[in-house]
N, C-alpha and C. Protein backbone atom coordinates (compact mmCIF):
# COMPACT_ATOMS: atom_id res chain seq x y z
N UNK A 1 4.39 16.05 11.79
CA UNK A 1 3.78 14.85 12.33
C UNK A 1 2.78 15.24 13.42
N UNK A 2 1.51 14.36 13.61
CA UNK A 2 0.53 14.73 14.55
C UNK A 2 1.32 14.02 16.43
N UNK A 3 0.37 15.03 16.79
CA UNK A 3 0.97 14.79 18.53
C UNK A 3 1.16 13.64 18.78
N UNK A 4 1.69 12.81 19.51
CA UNK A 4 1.95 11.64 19.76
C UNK A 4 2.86 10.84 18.90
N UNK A 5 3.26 11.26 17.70
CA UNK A 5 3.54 10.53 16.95
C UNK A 5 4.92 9.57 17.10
N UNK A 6 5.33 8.75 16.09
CA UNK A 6 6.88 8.59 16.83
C UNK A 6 7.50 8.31 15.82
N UNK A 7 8.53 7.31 15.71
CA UNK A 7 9.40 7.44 14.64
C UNK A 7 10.18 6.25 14.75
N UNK A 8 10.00 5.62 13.67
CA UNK A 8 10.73 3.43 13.42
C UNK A 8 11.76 4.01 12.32
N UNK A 9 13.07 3.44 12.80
CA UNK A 9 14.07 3.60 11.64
C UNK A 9 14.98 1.85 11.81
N UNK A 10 15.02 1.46 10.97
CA UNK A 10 15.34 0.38 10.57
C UNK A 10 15.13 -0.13 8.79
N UNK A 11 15.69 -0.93 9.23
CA UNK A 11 16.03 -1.62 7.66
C UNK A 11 14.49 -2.48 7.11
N UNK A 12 14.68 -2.45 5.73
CA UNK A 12 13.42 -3.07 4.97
C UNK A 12 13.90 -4.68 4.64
N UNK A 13 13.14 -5.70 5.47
CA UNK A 13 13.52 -6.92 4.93
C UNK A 13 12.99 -7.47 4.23
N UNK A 14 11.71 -7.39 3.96
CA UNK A 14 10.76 -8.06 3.23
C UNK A 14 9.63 -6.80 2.91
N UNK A 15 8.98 -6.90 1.26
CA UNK A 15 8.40 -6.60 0.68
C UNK A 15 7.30 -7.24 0.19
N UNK A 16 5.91 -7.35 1.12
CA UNK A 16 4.58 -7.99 1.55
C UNK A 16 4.06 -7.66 -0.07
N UNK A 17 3.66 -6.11 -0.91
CA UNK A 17 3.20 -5.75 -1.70
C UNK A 17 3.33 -4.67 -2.00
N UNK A 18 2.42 -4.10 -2.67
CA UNK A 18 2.89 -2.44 -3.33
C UNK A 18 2.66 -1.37 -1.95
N UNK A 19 2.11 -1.97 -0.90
CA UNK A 19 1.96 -0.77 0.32
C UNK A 19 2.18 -1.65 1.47
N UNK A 20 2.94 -2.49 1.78
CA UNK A 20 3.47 -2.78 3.08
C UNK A 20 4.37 -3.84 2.86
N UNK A 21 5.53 -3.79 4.16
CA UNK A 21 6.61 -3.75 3.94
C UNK A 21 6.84 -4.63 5.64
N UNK A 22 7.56 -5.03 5.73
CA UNK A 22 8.42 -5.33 6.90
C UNK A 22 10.04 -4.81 7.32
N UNK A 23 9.83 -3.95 8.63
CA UNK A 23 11.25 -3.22 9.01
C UNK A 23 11.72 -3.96 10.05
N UNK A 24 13.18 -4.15 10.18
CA UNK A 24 14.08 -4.94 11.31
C UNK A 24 14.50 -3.81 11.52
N UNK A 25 14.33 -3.05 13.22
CA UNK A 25 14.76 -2.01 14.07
C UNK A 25 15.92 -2.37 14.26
N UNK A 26 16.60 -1.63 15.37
CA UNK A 26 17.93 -1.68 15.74
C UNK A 26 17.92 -3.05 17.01
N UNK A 27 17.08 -2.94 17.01
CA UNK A 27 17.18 -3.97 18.34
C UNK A 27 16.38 -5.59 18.10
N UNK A 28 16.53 -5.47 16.34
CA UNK A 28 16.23 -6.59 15.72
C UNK A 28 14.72 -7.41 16.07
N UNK A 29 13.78 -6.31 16.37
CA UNK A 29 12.31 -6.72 16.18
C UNK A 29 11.79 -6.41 14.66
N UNK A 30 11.23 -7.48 14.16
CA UNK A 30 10.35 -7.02 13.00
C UNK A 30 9.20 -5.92 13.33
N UNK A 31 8.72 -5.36 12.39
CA UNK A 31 7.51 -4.79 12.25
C UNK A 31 7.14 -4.67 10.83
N UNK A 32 5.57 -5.07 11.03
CA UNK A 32 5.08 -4.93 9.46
C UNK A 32 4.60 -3.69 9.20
N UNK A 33 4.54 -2.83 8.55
CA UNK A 33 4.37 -1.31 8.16
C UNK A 33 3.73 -1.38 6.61
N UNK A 34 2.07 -1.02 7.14
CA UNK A 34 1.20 -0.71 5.60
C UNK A 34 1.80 1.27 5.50
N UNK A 35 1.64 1.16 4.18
CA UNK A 35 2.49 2.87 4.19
C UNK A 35 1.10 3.18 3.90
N UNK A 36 0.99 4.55 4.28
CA UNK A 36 0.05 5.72 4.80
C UNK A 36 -0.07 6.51 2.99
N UNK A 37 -1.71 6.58 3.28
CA UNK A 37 -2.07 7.26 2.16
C UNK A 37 -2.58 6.91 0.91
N UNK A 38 -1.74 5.50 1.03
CA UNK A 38 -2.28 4.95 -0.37
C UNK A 38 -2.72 3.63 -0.26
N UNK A 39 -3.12 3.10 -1.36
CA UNK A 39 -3.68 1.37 -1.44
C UNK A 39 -3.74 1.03 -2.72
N UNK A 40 -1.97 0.33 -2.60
CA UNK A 40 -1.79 -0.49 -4.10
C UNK A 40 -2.34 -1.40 -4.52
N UNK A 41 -2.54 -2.21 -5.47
CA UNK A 41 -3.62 -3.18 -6.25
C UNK A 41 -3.04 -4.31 -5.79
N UNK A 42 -3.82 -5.41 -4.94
CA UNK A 42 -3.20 -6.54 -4.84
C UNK A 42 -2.72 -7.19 -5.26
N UNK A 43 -2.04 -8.26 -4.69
CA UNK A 43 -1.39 -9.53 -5.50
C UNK A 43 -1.81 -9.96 -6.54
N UNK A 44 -2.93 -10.55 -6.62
CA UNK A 44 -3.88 -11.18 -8.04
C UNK A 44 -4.62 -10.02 -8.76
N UNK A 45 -4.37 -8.70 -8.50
CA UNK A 45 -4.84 -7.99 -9.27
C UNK A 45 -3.68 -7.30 -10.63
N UNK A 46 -4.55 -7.03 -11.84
CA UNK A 46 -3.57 -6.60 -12.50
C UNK A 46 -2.64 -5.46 -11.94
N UNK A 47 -1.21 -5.29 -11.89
CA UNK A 47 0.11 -4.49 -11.97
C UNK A 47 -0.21 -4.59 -10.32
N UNK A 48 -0.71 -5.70 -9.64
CA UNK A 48 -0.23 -5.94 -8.02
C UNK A 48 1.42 -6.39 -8.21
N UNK A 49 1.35 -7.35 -8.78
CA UNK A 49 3.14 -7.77 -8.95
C UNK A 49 4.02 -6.23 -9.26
N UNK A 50 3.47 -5.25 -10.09
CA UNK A 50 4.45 -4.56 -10.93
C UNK A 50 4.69 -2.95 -9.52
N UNK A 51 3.53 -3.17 -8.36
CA UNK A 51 3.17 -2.56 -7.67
C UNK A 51 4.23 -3.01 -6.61
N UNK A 52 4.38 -4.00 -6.33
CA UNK A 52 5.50 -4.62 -5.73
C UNK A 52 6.68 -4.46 -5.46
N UNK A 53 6.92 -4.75 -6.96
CA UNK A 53 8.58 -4.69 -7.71
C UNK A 53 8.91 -3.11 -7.55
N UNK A 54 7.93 -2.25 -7.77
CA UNK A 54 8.12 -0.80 -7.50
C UNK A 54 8.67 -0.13 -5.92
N UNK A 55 7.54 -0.91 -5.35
CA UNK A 55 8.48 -0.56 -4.05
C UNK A 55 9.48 -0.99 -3.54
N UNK A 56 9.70 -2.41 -4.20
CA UNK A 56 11.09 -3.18 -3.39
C UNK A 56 12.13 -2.45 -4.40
N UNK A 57 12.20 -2.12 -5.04
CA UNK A 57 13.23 -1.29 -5.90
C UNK A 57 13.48 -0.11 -5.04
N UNK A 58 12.57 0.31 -4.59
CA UNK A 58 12.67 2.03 -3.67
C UNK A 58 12.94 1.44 -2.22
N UNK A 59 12.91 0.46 -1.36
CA UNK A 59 13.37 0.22 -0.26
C UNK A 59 13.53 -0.96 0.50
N UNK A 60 13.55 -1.85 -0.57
CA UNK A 60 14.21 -3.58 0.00
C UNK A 60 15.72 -3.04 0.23
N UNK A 61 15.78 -3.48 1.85
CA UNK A 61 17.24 -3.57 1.86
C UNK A 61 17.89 -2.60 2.78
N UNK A 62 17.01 -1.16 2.48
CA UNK A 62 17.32 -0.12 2.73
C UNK A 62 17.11 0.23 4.08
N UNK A 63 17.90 1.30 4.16
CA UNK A 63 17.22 2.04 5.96
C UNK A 63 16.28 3.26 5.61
N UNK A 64 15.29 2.78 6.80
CA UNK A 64 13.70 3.86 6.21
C UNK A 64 13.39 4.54 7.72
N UNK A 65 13.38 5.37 7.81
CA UNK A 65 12.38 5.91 8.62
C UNK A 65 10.89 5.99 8.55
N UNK A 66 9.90 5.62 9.50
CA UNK A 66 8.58 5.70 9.24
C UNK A 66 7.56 6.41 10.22
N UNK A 67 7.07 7.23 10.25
CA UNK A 67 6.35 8.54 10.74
C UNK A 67 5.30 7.93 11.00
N UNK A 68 4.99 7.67 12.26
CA UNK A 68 3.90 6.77 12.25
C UNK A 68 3.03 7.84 13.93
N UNK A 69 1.48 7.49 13.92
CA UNK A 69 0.67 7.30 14.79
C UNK A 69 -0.22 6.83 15.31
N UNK A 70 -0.45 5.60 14.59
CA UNK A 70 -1.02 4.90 14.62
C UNK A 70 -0.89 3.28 14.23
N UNK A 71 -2.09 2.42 15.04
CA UNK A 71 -1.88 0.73 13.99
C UNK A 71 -2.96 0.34 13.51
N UNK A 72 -3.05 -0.36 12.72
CA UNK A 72 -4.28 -0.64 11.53
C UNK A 72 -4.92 -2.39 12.39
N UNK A 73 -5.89 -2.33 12.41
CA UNK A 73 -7.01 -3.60 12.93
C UNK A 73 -5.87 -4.81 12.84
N UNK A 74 -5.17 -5.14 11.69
CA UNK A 74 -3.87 -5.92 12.04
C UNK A 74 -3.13 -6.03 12.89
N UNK A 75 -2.67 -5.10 13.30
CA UNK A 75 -1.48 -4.95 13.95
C UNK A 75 -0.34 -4.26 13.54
N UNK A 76 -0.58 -3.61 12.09
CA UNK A 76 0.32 -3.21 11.55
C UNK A 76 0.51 -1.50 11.80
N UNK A 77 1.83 -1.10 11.96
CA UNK A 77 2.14 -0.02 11.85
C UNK A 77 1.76 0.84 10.63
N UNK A 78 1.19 1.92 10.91
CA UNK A 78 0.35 2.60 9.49
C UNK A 78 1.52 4.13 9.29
N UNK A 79 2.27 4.22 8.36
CA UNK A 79 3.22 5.39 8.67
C UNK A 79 3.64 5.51 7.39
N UNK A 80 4.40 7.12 7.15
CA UNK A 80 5.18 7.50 6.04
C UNK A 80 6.56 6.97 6.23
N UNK A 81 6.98 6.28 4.66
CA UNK A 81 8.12 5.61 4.95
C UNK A 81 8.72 6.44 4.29
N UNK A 82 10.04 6.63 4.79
CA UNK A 82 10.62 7.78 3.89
C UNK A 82 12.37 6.78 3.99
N UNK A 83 12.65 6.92 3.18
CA UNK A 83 13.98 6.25 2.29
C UNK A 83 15.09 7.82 1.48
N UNK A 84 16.09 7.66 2.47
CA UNK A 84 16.68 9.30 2.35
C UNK A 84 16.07 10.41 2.23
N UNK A 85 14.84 10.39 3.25
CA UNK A 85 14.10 11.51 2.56
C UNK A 85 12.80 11.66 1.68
N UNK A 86 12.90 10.49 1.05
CA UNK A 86 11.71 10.34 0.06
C UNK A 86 10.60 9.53 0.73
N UNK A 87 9.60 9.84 -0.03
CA UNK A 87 8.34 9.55 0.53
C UNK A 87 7.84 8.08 -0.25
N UNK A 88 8.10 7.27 0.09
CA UNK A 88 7.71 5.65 -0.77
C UNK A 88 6.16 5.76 -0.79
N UNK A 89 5.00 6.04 -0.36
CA UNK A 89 3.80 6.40 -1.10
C UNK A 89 3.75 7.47 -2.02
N UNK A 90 4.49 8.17 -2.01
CA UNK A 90 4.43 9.20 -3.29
C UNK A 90 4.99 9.06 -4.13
N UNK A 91 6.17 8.17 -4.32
CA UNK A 91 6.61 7.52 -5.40
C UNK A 91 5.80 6.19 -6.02
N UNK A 92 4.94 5.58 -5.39
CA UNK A 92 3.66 4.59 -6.08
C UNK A 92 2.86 5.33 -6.40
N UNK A 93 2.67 6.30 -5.93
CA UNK A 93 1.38 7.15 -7.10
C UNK A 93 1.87 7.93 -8.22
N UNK A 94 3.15 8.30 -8.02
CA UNK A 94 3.41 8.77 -9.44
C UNK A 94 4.36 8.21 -9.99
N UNK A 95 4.17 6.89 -9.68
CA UNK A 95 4.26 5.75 -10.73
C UNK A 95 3.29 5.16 -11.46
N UNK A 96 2.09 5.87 -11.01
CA UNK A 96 0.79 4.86 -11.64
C UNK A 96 0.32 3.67 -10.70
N UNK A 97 0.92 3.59 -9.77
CA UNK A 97 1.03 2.01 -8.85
C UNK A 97 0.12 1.70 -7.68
N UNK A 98 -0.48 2.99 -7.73
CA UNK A 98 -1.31 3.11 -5.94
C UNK A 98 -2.65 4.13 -6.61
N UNK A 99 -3.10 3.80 -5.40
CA UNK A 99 -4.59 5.00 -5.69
C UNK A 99 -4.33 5.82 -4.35
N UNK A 100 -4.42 7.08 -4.25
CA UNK A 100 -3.92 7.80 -2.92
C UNK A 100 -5.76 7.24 -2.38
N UNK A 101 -5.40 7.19 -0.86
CA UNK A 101 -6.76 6.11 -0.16
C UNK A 101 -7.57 7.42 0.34
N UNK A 102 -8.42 7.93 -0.14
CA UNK A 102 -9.02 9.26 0.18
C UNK A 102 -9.98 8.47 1.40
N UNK A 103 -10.25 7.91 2.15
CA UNK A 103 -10.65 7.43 3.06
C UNK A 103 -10.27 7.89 4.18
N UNK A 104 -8.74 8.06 4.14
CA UNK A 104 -7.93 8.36 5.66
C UNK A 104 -7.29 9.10 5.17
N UNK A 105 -7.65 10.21 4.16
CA UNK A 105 -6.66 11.48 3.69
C UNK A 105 -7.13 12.25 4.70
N UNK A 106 -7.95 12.29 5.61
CA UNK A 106 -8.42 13.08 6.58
C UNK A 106 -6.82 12.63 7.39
N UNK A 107 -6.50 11.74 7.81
CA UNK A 107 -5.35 11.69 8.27
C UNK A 107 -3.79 12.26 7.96
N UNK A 108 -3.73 12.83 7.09
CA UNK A 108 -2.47 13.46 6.56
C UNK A 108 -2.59 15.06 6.85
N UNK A 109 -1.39 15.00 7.06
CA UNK A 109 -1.19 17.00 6.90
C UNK A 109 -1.56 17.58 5.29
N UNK A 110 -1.99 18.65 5.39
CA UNK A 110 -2.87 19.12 4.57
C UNK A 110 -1.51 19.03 3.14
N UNK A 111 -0.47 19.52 3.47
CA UNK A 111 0.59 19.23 2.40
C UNK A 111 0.93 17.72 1.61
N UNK A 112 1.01 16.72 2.53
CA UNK A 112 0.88 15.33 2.04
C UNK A 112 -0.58 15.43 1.11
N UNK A 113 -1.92 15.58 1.65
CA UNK A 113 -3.06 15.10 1.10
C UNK A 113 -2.91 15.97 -0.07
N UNK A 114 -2.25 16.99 -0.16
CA UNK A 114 -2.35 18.08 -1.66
C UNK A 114 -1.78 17.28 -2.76
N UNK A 115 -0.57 16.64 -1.85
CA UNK A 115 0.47 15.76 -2.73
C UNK A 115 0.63 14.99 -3.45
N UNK A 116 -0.12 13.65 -2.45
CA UNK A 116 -0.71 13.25 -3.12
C UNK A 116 -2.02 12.85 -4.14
N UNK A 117 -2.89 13.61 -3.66
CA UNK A 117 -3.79 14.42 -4.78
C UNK A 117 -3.09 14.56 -6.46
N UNK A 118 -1.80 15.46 -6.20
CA UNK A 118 -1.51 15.62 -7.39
C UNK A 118 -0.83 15.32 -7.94
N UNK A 119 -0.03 13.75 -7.15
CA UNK A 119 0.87 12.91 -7.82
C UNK A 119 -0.72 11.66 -8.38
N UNK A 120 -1.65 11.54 -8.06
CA UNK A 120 -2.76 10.61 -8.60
C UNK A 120 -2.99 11.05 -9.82
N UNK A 121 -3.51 12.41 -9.43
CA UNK A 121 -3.74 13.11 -11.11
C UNK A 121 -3.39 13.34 -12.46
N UNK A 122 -1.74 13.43 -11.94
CA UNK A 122 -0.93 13.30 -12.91
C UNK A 122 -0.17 12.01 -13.20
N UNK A 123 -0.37 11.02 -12.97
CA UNK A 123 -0.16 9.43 -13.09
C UNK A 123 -1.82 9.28 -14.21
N UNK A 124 -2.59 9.81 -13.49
CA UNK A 124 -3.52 9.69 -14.32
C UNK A 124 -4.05 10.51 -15.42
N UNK A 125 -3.51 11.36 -15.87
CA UNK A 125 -3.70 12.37 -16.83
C UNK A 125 -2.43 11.35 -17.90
N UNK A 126 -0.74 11.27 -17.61
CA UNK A 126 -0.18 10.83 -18.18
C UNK A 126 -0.17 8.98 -18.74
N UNK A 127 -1.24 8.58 -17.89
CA UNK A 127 -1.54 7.37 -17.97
C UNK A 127 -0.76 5.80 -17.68
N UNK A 128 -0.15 6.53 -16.65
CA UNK A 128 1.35 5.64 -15.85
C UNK A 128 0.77 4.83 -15.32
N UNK A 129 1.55 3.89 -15.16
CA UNK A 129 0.93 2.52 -14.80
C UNK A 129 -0.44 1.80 -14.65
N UNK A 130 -0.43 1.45 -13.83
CA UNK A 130 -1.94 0.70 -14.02
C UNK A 130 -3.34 1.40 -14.73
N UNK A 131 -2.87 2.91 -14.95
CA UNK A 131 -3.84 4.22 -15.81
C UNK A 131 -3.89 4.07 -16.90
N UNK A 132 -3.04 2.90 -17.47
CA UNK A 132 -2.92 2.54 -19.16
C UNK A 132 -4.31 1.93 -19.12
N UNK A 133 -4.68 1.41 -18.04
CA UNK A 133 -6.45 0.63 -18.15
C UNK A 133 -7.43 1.89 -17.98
N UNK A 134 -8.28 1.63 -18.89
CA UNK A 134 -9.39 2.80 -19.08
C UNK A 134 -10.41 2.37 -17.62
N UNK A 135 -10.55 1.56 -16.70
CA UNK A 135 -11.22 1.69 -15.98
C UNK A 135 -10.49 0.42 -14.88
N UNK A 136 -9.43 1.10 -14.58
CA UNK A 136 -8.91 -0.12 -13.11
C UNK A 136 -9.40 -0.14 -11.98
N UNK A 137 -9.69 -1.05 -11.56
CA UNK A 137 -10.50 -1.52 -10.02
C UNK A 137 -9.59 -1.28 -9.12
N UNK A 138 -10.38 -0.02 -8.10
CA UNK A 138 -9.78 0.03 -6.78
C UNK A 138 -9.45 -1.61 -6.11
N UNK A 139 -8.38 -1.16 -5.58
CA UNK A 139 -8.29 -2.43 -4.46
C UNK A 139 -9.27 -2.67 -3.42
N UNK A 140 -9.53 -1.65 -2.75
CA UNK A 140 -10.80 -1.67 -1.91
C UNK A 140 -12.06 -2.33 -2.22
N UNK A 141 -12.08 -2.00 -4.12
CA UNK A 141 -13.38 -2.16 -4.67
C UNK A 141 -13.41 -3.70 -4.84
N UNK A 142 -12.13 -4.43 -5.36
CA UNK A 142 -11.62 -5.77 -5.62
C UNK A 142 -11.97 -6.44 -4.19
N UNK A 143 -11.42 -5.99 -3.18
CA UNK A 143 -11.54 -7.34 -2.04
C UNK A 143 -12.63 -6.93 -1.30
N UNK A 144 -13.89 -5.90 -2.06
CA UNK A 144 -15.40 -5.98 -1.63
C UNK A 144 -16.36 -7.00 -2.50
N UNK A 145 -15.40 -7.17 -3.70
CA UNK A 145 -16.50 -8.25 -4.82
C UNK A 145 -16.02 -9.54 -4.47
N UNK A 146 -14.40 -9.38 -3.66
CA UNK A 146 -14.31 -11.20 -2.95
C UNK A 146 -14.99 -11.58 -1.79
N UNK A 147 -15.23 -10.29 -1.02
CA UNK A 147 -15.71 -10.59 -0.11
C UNK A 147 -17.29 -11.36 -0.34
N UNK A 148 -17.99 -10.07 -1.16
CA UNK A 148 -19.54 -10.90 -1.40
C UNK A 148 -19.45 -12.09 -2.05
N UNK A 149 -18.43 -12.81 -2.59
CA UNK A 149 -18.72 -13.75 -3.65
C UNK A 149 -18.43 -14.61 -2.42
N UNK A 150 -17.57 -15.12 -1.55
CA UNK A 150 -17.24 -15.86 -0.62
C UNK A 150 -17.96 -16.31 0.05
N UNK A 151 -18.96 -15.76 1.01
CA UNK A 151 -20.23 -16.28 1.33
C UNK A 151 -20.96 -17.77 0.22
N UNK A 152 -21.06 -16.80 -1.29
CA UNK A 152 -21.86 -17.67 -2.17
C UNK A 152 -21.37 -19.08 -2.15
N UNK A 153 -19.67 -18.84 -2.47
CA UNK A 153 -18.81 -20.08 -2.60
C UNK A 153 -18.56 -21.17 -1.41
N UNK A 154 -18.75 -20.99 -0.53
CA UNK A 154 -18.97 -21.59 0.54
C UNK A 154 -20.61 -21.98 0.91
N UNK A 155 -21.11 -21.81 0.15
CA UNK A 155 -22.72 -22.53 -0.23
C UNK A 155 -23.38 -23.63 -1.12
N UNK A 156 -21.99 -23.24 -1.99
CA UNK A 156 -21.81 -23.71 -3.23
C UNK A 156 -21.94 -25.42 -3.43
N UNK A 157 -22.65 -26.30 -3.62
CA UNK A 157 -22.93 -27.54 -4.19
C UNK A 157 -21.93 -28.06 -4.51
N UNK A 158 -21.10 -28.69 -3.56
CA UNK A 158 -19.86 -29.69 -4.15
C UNK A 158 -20.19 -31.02 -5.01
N UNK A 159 -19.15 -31.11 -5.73
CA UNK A 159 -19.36 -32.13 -6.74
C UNK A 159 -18.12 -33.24 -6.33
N UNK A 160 -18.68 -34.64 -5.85
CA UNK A 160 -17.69 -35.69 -5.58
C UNK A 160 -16.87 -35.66 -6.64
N UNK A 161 -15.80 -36.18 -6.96
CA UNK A 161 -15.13 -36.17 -7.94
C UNK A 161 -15.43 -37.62 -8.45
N UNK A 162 -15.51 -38.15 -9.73
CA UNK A 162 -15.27 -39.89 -10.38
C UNK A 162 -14.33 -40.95 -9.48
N UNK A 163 -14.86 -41.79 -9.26
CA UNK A 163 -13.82 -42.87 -8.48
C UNK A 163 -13.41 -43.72 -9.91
């Protein structure tokens, strides 16, 4: 872990989507925790639900530790969640379920970023989950085409409805 870093262990109560999660500490504060590294396909995007169900299977419920140093423009805790040990972003990528977020792979120890590197590759060579689509839209790429369209729609010529 980088200098400063620290360490949230508590239970998983709620499961937001395929990369963030909500933990109840010992001293019964929530925290919302996007997991580090990756960026699963949203809600309304295809296998966002199946992206979901993947992680709440690996740690609804559970006690997680999360390796954190940082918080994201939210407020959210940005950290490796690890569930006995295991790494819950590296199990969405080689599930097919996440895209490892090469954006802030500058942020990982050089072993994580190898990792997941080559849990992406091989989700995508074997064609696991959402890789069954010959050309799936980053999430990033998805809530940049809502973003530009939103402007338009809010310009948009309302139509009274028939009385």
């Amino acid at each position: 872990m980088p200098a400063g870093a620290a360490t949230l262990r508590g239970r998983v109560v709620a499961v937001a989507d395929g990369d963030t999660i909500t933990v109840l500490d010992a001293a019964r504060r929530r925290e919302r925790v996007r997991l580090a590294g990756i960026d699963a396909p949203e809600s309304r995007q295809p296998f966002g639900a199946a992206a979901k169900r993947s992680l709440a299977a690996l740690v609804f419920g559970a006690q997680v530790e999360v390796e954190y140093s940082k918080r994201d423009r939210y407020g959210r805790i940005v950290g490796r969640v690890l569930r006995d040990g295991r790494d819950a972003s590296l199990a969405q990528l080689e599930a097919g379920l996440a895209w490892h977020y090469l954006r802030y792979a500058n942020e990982q120890s050089p072993p994580d970023r190898a990792a997941y590197a080559r849990a992406e590759r091989n989700a995508r060579a074997l064609q696991r989950g959402l890789w069954v689509d010959a050309a799936p839209l980053a999430p990033w790429e998805w809530r940049a085409q809502r973003r530009r369209r939103a402007p338009l729609a809010a310009h948009a010529p309302r139509l009274s409805s028939p009385q």
